[in-house]
Protein backbone atom coordinates (compact mmCIF):
# COMPACT_ATOMS: atom_id res chain seq x y z
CA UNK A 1 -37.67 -56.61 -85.33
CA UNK A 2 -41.14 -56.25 -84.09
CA UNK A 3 -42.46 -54.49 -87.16
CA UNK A 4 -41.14 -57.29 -89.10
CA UNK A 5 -42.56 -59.93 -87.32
CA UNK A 6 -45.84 -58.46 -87.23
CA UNK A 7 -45.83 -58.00 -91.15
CA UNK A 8 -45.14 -62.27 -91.23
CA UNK A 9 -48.04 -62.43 -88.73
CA UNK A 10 -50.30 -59.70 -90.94
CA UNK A 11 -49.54 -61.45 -94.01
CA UNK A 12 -50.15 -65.24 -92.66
CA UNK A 13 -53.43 -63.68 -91.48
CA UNK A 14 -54.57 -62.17 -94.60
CA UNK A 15 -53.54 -65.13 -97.10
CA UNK A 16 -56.15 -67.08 -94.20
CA UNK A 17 -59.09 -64.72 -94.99
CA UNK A 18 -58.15 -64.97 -98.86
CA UNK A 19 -58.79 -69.08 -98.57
CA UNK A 20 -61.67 -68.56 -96.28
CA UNK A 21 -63.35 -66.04 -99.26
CA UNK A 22 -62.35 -68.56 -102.16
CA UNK A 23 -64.26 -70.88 -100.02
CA UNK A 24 -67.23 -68.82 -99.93
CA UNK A 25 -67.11 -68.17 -103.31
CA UNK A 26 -65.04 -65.31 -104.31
CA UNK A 27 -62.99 -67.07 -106.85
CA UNK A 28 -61.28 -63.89 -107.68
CA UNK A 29 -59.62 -63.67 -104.09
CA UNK A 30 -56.49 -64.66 -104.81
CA UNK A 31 -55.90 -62.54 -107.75
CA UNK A 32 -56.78 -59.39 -105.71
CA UNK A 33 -54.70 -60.69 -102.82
CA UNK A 34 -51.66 -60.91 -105.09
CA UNK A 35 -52.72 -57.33 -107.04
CA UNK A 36 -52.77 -55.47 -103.46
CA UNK A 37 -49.24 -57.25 -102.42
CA UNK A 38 -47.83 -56.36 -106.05
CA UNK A 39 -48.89 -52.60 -105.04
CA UNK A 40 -47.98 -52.40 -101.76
CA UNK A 41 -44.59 -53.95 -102.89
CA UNK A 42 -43.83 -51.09 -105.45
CA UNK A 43 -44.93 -48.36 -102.59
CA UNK A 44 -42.15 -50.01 -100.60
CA UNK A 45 -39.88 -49.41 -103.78
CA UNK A 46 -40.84 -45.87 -103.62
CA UNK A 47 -40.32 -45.27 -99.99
CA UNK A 48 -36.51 -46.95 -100.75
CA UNK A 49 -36.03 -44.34 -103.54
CA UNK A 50 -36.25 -41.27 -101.26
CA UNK A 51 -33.95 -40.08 -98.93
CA UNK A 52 -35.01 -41.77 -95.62
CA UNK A 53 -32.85 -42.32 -92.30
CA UNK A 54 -29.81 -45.37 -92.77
CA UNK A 55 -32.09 -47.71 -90.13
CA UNK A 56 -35.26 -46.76 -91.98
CA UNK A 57 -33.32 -48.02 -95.19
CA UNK A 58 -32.35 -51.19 -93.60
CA UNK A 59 -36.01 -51.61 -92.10
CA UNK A 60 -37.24 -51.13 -95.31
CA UNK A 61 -35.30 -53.08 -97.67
CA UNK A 62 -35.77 -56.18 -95.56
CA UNK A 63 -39.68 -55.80 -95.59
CA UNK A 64 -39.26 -55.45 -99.41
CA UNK A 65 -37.12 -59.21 -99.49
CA UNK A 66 -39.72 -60.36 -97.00
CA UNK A 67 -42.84 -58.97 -99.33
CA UNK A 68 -41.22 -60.44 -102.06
CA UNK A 69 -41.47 -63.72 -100.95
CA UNK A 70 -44.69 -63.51 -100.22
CA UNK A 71 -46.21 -61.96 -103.31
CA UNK A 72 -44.27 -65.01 -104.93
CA UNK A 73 -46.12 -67.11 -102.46
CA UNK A 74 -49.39 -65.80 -103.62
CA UNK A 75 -48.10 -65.73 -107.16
CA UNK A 76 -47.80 -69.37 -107.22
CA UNK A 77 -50.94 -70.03 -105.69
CA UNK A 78 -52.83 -68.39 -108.53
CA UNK A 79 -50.45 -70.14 -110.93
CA UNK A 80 -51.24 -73.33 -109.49
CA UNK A 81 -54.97 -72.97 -108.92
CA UNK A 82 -54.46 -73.29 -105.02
CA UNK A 83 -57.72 -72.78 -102.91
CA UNK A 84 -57.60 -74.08 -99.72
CA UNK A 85 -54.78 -74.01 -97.69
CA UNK A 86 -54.79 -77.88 -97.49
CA UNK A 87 -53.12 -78.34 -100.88
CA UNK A 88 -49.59 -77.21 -99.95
């Protein structure tokens, strides 16, 4: 339960710095934020495939709902041209 939390926490932290780099300029922010969640995503995938403990499973496969969200998240802000946190 920890672990999860602290991914929400991670994540809410890092989609801050993304706005905060648009801001200064790196337009292409966003688009690497949502390329490194895509990856990590598919390395959680991977992990799921192998033949890992019945809690680790659980563990896992909830981080991979939660990261889902969140890519989508990101997703939609590059869709939608969002660049400050302000506009949603």
């Amino acid at each position: 339960m920890v672990a999860l939390a602290g991914t929400q926490i991670w994540w809410t932290f890092s989609v801050e710095d993304v706005f905060n780099r648009v801001a200064t300029g790196d337009k292409y922010a966003m688009k690497l934020e949502l390329a490194k969640e895509s990856k990590d995503l598919t390395d959680l995938v991977a992990l799921v495939r192998e033949s890992i403990p019945p809690l680790l499973r659980r563990s896992v496969n909830t981080l991979i709902i939660l990261d889902v969200h969140a890519r989508d998240i990101v997703d939609a802000f590059v869709r939608d041209s969002i660049l400050s946190a302000k506009e949603f």
